[in-house]
N, C-alpha and C. Protein backbone atom coordinates (compact mmCIF):
# COMPACT_ATOMS: atom_id res chain seq x y z
N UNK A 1 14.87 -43.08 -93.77
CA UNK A 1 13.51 -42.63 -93.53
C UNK A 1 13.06 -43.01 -92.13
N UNK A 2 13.53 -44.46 -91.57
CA UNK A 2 13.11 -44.28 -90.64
C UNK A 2 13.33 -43.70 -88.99
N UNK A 3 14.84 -43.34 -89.26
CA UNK A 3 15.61 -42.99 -88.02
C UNK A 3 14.81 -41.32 -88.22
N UNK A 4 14.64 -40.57 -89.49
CA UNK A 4 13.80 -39.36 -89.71
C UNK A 4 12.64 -39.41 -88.49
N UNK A 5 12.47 -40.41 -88.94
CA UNK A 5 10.47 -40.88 -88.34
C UNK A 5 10.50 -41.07 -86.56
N UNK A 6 11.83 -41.56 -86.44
CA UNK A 6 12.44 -41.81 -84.75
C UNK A 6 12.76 -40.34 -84.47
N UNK A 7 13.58 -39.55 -84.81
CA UNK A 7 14.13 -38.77 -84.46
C UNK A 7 12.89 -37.35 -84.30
N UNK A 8 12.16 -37.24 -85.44
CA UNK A 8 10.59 -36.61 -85.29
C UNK A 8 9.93 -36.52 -83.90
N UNK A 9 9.79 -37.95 -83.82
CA UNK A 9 9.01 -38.56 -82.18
C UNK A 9 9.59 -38.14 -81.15
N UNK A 10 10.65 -38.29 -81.56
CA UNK A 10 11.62 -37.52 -80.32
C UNK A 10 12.08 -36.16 -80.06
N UNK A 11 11.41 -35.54 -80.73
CA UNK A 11 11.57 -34.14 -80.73
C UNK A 11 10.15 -33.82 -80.07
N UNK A 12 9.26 -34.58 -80.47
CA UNK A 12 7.87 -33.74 -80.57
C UNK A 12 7.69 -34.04 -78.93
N UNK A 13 8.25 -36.13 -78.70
CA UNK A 13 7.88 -36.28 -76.83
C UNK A 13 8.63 -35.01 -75.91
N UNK A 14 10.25 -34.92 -76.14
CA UNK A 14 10.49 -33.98 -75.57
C UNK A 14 10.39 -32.58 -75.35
N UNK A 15 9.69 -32.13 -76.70
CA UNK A 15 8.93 -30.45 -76.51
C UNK A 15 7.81 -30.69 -75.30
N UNK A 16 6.78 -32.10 -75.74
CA UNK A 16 5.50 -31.81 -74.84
C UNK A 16 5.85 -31.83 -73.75
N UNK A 17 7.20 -32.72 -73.14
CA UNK A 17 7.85 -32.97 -71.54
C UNK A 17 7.87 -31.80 -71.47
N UNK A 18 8.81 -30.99 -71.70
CA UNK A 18 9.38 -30.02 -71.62
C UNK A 18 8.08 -28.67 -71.27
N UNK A 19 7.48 -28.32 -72.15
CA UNK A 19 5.97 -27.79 -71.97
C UNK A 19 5.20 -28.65 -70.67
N UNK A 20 4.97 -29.53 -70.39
CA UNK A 20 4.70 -29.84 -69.34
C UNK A 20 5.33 -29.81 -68.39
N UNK A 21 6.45 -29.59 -67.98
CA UNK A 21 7.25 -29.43 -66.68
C UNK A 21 7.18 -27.89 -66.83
N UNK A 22 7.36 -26.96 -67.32
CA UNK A 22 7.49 -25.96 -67.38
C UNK A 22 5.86 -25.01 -66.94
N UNK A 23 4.46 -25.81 -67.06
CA UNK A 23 3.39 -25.17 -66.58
C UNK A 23 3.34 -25.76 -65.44
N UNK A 24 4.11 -27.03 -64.61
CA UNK A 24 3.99 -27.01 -63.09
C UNK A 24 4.04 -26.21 -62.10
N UNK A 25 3.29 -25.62 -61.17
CA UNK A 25 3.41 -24.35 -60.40
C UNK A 25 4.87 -24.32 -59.31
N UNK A 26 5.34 -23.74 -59.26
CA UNK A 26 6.65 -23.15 -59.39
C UNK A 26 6.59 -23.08 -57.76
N UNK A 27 5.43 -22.51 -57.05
CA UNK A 27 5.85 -22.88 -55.27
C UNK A 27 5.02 -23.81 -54.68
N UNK A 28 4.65 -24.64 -55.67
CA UNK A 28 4.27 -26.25 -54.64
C UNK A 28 4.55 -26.77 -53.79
N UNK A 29 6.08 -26.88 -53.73
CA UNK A 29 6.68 -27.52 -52.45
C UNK A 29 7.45 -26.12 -51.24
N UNK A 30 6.77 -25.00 -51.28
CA UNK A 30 6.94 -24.14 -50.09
C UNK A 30 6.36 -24.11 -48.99
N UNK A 31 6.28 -23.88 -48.09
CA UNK A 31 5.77 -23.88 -46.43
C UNK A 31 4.52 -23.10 -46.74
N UNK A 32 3.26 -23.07 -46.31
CA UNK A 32 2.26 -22.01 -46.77
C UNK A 32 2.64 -20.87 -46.24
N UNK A 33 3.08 -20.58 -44.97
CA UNK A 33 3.32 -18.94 -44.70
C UNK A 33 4.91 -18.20 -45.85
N UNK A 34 5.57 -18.96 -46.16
CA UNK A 34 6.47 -19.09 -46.87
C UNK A 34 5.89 -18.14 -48.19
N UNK A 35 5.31 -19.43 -48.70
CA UNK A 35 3.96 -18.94 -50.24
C UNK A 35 3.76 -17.94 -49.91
N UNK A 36 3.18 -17.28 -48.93
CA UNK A 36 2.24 -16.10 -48.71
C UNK A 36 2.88 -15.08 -48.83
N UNK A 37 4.09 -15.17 -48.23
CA UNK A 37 4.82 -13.63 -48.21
C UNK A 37 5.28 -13.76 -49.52
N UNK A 38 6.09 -14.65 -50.42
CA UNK A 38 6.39 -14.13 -51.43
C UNK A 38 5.04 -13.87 -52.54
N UNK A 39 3.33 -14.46 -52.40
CA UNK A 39 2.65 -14.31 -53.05
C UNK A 39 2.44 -12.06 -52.80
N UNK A 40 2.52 -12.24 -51.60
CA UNK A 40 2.18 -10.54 -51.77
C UNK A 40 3.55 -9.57 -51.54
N UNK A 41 4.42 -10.36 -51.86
CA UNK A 41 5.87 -9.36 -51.90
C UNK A 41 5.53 -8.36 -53.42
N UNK A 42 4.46 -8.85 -54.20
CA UNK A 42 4.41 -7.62 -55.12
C UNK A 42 2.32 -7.96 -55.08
N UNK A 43 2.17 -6.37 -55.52
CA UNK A 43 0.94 -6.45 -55.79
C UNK A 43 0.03 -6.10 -57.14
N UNK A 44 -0.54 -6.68 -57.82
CA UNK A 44 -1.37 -6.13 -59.46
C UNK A 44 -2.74 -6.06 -58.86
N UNK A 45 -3.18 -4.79 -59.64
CA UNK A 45 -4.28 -4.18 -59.34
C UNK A 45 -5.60 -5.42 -60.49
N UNK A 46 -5.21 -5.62 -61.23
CA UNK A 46 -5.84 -6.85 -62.01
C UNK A 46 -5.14 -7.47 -63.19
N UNK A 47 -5.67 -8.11 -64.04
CA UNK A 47 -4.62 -9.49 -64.83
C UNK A 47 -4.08 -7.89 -65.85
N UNK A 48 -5.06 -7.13 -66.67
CA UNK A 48 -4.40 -6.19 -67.50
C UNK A 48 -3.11 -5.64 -67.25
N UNK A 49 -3.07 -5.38 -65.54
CA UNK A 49 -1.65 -4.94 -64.97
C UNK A 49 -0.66 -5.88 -65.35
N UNK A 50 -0.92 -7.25 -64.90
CA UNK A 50 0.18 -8.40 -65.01
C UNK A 50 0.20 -8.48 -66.39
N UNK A 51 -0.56 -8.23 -67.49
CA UNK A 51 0.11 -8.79 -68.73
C UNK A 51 0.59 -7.55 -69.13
N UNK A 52 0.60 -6.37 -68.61
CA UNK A 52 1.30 -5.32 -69.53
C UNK A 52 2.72 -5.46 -69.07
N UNK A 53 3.01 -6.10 -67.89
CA UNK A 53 4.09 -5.84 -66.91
C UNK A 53 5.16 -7.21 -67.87
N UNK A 54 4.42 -8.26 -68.44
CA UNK A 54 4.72 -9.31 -69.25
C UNK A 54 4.92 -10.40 -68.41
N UNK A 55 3.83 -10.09 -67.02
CA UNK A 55 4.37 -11.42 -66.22
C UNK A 55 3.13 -12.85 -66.25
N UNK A 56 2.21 -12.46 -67.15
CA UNK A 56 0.89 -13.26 -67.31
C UNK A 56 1.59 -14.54 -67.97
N UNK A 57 1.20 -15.80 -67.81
CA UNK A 57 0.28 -16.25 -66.32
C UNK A 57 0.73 -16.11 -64.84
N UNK A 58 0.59 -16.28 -64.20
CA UNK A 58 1.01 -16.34 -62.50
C UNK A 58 0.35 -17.13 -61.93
N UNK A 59 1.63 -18.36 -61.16
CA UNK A 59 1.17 -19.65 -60.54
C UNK A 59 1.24 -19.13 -59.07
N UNK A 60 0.58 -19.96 -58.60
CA UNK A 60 0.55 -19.93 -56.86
C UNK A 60 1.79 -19.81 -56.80
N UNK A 61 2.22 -19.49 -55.79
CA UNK A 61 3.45 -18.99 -55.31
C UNK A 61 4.71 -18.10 -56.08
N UNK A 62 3.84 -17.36 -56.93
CA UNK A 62 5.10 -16.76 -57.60
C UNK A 62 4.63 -15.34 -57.05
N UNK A 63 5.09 -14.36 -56.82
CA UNK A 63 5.06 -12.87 -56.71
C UNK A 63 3.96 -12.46 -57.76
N UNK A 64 2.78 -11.70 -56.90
CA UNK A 64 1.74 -10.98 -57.35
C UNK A 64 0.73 -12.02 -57.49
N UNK A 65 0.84 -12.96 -57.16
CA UNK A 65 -0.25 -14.27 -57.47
C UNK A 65 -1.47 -14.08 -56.23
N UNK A 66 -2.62 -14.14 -56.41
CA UNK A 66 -3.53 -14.06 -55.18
C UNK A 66 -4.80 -15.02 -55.63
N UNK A 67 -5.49 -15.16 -55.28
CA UNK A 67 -6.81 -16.01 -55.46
C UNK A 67 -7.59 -14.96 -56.39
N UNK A 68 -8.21 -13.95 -55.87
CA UNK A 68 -8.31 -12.76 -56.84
C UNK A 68 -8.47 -12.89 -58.44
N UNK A 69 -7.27 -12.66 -58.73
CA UNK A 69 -6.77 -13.08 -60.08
C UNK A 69 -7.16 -14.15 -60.57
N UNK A 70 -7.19 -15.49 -60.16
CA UNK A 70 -7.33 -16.90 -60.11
C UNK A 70 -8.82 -17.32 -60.50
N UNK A 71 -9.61 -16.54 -61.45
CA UNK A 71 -10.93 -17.09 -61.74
C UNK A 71 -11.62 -18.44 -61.63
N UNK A 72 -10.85 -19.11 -62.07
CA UNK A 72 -11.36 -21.11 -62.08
C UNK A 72 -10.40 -21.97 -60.76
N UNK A 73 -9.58 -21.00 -59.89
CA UNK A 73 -9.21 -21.66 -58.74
C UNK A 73 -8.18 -22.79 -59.01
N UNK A 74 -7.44 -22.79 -60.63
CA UNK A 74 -6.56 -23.78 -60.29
C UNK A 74 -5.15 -23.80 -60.06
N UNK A 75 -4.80 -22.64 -59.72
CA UNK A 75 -3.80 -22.17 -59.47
C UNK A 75 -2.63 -21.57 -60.31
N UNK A 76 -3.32 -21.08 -61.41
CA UNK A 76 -3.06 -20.06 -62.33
C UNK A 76 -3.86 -19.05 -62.85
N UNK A 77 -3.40 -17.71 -62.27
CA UNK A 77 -3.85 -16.72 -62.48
C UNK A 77 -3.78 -15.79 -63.73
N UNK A 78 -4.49 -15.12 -64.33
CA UNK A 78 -4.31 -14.50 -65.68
C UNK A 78 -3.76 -15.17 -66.82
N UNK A 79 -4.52 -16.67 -67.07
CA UNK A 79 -4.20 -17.62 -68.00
C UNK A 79 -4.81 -16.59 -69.11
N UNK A 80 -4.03 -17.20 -70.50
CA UNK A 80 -4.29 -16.71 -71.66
C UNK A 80 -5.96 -16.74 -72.26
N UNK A 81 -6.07 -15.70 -73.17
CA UNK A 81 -7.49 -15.46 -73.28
C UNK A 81 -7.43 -16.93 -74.73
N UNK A 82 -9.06 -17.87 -74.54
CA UNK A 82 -9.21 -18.64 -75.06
C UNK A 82 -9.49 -18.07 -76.20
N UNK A 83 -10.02 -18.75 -77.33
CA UNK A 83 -11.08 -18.77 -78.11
C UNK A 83 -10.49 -17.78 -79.22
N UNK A 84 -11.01 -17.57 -80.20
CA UNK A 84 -10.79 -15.39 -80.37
C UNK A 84 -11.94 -15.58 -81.76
C-alpha cells in the first residue's frame, strides 16, 4: 500500500513538471529581431483563425503570435476560453 501511495505522488509531481515545462514560452531565449521575423513569418486574421487552424494557444515567439491576439499581455495569445 505504501509504495502504491509513493508511486501515485510520483506520477501526479511528474505530470504537473511536465505540464509546467511544456506552457513555458517556447522563444524566450531568441534575439528580439530574431522573435520578430519568425513571430510574423505567418499571419491570423484573429484567435477563431488560430483555433480552427488547431494552433491555439500561441506563445511569444512562435509563428503567428503578435500582441494583437495577446489580450492580458502575458505572452500567450488565444488562451483557452475560461469558465462555460
Amino acid at each position: 500500500m505504501r509504495a502504491r501511495d509513493i508511486l501515485a505522488g510520483a506520477a501526479l509531481l511528474g505530470g504537473l513538471g511536465g505540464y509546467a515545462w511544456s506552457a513555458l514560452p517556447s522563444g524566450a531565449s531568441l534575439p528580439p529581431d530574431e522573435r520578430a521575423a519568425i513571430e510574423h513569418s505567418v499571419y491570423y486574421s484573429g484567435c477563431r483563425e488560430v483555433r480552427a487552424a488547431g494552433r491555439a494557444p500561441l506563445y511569444a515567439g512562435e509563428p503567428g503570435y503578435r500582441e494583437g491576439l495577446d489580450g492580458d499581455s502575458d505572452g500567450v495569445a488565444c488562451e483557452p476560453y475560461r469558465g462555460a
